[in-house]
N, C-alpha and C. Protein backbone atom coordinates (compact mmCIF):
# COMPACT_ATOMS: atom_id res chain seq x y z
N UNK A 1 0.85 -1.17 0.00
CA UNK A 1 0.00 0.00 0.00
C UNK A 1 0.90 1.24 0.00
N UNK A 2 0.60 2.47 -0.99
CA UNK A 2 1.61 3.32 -0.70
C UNK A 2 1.09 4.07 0.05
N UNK A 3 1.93 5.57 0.37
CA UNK A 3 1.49 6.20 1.77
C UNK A 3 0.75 7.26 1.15
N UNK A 4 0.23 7.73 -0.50
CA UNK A 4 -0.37 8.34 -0.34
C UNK A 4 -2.05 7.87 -0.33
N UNK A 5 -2.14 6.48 -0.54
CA UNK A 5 -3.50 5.83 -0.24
C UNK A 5 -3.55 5.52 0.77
N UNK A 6 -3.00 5.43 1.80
CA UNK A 6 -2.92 4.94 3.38
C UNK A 6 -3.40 6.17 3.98
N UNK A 7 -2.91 7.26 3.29
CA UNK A 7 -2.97 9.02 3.85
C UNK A 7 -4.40 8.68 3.08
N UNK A 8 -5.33 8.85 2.22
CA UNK A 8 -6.43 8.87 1.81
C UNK A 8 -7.72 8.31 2.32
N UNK A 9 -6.78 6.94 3.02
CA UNK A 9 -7.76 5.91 4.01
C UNK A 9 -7.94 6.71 5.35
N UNK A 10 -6.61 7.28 6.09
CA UNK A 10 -7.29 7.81 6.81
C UNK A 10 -8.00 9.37 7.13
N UNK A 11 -8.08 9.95 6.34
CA UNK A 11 -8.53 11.12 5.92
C UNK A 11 -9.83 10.58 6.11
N UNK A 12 -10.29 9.92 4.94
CA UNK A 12 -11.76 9.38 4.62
C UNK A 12 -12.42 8.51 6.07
N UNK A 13 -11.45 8.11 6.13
CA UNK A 13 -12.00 7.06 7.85
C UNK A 13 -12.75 7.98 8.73
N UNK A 14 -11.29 9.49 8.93
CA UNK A 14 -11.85 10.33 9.80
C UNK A 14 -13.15 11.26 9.86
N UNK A 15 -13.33 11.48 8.18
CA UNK A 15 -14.38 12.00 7.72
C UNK A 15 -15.65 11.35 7.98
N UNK A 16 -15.99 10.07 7.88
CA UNK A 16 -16.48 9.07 8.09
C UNK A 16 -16.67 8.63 9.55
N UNK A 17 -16.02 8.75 10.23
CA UNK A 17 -16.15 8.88 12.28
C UNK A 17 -16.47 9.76 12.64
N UNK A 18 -16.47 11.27 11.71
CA UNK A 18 -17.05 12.16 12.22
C UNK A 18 -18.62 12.22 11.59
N UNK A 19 -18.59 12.16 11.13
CA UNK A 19 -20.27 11.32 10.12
C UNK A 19 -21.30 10.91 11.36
N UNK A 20 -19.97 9.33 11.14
CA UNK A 20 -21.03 8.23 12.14
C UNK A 20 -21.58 8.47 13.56
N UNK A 21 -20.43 9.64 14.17
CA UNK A 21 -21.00 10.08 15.09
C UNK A 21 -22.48 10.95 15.22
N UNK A 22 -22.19 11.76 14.44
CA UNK A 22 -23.24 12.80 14.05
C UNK A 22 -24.32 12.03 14.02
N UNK A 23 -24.24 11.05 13.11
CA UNK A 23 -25.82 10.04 12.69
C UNK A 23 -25.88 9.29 13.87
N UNK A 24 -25.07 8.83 14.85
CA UNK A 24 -25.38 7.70 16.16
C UNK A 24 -24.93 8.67 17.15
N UNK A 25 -25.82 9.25 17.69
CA UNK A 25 -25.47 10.34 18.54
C UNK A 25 -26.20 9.72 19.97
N UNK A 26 -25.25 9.45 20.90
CA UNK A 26 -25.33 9.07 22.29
C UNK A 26 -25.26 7.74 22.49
N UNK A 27 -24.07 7.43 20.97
CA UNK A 27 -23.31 5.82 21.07
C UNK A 27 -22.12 5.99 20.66
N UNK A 28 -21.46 7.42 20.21
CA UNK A 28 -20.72 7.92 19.92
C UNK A 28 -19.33 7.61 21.36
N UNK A 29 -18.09 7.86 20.67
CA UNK A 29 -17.03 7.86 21.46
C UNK A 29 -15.64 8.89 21.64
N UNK A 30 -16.89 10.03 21.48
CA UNK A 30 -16.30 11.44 21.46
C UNK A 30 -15.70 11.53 20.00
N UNK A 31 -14.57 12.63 19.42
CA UNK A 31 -14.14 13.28 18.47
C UNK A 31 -13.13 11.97 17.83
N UNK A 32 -12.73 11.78 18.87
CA UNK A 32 -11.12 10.88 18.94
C UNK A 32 -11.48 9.20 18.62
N UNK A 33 -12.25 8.95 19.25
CA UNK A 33 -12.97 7.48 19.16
C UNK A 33 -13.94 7.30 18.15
N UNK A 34 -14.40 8.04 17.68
CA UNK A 34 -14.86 8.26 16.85
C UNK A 34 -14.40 8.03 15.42
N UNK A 35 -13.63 9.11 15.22
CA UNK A 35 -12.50 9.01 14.42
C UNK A 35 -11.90 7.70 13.93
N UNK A 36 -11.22 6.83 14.91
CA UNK A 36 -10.55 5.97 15.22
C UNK A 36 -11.62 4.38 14.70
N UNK A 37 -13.13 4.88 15.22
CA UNK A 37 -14.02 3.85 14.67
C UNK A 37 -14.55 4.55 12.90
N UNK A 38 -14.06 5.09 12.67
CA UNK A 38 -14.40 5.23 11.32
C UNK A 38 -12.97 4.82 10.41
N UNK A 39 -12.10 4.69 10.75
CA UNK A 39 -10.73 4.36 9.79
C UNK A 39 -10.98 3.07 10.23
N UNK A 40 -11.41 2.28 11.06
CA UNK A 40 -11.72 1.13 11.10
C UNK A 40 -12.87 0.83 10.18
N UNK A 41 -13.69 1.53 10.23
CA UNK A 41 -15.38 1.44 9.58
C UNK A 41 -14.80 1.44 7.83
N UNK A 42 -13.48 2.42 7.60
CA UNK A 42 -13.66 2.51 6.43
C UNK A 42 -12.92 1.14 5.54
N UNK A 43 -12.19 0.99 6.53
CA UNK A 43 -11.57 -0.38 6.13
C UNK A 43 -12.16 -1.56 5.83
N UNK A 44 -13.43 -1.60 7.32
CA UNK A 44 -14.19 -3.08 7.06
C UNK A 44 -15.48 -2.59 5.88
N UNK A 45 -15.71 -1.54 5.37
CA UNK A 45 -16.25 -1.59 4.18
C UNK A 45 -15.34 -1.58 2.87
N UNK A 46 -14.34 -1.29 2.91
CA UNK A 46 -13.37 -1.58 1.58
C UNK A 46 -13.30 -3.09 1.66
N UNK A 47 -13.51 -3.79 2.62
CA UNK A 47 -13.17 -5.26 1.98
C UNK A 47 -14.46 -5.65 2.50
N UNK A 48 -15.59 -5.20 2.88
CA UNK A 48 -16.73 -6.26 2.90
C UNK A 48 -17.53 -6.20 1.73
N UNK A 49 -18.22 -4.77 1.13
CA UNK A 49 -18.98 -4.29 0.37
C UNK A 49 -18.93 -4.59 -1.18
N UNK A 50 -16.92 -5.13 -1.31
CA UNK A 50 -17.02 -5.26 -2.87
C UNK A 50 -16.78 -6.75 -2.57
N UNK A 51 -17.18 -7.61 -1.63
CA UNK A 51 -17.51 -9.00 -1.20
C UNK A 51 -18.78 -9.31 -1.45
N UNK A 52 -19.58 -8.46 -1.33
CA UNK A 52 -21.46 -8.41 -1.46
C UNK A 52 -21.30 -8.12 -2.69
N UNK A 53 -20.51 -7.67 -3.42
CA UNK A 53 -20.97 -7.52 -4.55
C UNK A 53 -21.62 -5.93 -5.10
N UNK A 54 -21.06 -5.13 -4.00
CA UNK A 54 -21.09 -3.19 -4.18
C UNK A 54 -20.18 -2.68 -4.77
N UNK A 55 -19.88 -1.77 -5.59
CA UNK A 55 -19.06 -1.60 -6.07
C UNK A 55 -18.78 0.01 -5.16
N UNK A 56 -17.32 0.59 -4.47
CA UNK A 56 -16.97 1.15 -3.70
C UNK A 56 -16.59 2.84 -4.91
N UNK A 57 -16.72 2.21 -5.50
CA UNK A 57 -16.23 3.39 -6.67
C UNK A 57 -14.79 4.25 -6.72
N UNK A 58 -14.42 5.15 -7.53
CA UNK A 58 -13.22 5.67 -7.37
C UNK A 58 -13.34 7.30 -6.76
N UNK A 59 -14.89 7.62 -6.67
CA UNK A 59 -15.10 8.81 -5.80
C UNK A 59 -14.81 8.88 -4.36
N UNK A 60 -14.28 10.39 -3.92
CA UNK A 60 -14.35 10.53 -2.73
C UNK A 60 -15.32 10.25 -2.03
N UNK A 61 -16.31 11.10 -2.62
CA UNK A 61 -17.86 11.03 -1.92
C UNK A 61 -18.47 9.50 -1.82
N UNK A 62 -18.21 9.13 -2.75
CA UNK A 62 -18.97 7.52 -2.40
C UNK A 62 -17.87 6.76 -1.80
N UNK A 63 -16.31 7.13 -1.40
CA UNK A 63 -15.67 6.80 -0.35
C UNK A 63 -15.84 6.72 0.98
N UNK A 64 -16.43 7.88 0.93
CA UNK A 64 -16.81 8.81 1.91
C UNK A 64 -17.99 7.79 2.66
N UNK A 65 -19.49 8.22 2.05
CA UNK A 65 -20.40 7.80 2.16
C UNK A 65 -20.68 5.82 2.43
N UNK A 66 -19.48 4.93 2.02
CA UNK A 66 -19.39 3.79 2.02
C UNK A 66 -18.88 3.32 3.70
N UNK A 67 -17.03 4.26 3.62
CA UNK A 67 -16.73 4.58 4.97
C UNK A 67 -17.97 4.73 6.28
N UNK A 68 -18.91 5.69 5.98
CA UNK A 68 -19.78 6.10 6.50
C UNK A 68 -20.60 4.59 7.21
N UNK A 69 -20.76 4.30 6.00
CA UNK A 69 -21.63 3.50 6.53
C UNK A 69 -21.19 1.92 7.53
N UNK A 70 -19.99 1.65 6.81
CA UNK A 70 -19.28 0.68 7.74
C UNK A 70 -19.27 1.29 9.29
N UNK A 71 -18.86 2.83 9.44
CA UNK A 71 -18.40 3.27 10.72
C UNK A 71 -20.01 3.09 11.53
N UNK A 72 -20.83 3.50 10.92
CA UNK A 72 -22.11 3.48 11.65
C UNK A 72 -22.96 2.46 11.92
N UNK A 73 -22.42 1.37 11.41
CA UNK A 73 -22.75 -0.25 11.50
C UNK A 73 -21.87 -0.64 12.75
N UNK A 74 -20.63 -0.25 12.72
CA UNK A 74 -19.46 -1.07 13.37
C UNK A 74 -19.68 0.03 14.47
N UNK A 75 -20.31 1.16 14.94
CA UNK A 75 -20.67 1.84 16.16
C UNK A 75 -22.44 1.15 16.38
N UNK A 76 -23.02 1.11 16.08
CA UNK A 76 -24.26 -0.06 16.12
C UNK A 76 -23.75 -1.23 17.43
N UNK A 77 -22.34 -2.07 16.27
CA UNK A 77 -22.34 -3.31 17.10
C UNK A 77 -21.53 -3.37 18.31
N UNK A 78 -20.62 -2.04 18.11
CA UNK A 78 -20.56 -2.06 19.51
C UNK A 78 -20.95 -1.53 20.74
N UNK A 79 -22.12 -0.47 20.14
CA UNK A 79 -23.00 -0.36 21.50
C UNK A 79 -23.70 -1.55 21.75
N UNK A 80 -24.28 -2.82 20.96
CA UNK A 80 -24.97 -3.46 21.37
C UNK A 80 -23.65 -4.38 22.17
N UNK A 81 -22.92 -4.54 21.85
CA UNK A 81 -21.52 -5.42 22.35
C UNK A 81 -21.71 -4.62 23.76
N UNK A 82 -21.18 -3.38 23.92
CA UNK A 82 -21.22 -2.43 25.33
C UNK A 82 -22.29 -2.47 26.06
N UNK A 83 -23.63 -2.41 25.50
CA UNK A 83 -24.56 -3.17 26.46
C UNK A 83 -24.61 -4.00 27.67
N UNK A 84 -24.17 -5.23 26.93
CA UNK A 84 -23.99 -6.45 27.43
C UNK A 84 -22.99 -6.99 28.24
């Protein structure tokens, strides 16, 4: 991986944790954790989504918006995980 797509992943991750927070608001893990669950979020949608058969595209925005959605799934499971 070179470092200017590694630098792109986490840009977009962070963009994307700050998202997921916004949309899951009072499962959130502040600015920082947040963050941190969206470069995760954006990752487990770069390799789950073009597994289903989504195509992730070469846009930011549908980077963005894909990121997004992994981060707000993967903050989902672990409030239900933190629950319990």
């Amino acid at each position: 991986m070179e470092f200017s797509s590694l630098l792109a992943m986490l840009i977009i991750g962070a963009i994307a944790g700050w998202l997921s927070g916004r949309i899951m608001k009072g499962r959130g893990f502040g600015v920082i954790g947040n963050i941190i669950v969206g470069i995760v979020g954006a990752f487990l949608a770069g390799t789950i989504f073009p597994a289903l058969g989504f195509s992730v595209g070469g846009g930011m925005v549908s980077s963005i918006f894909f990121a997004t959605i992994g981060a707000v799934i993967l903050l989902f499971l672990i409030g239900l995980v933190k629950k319990v």
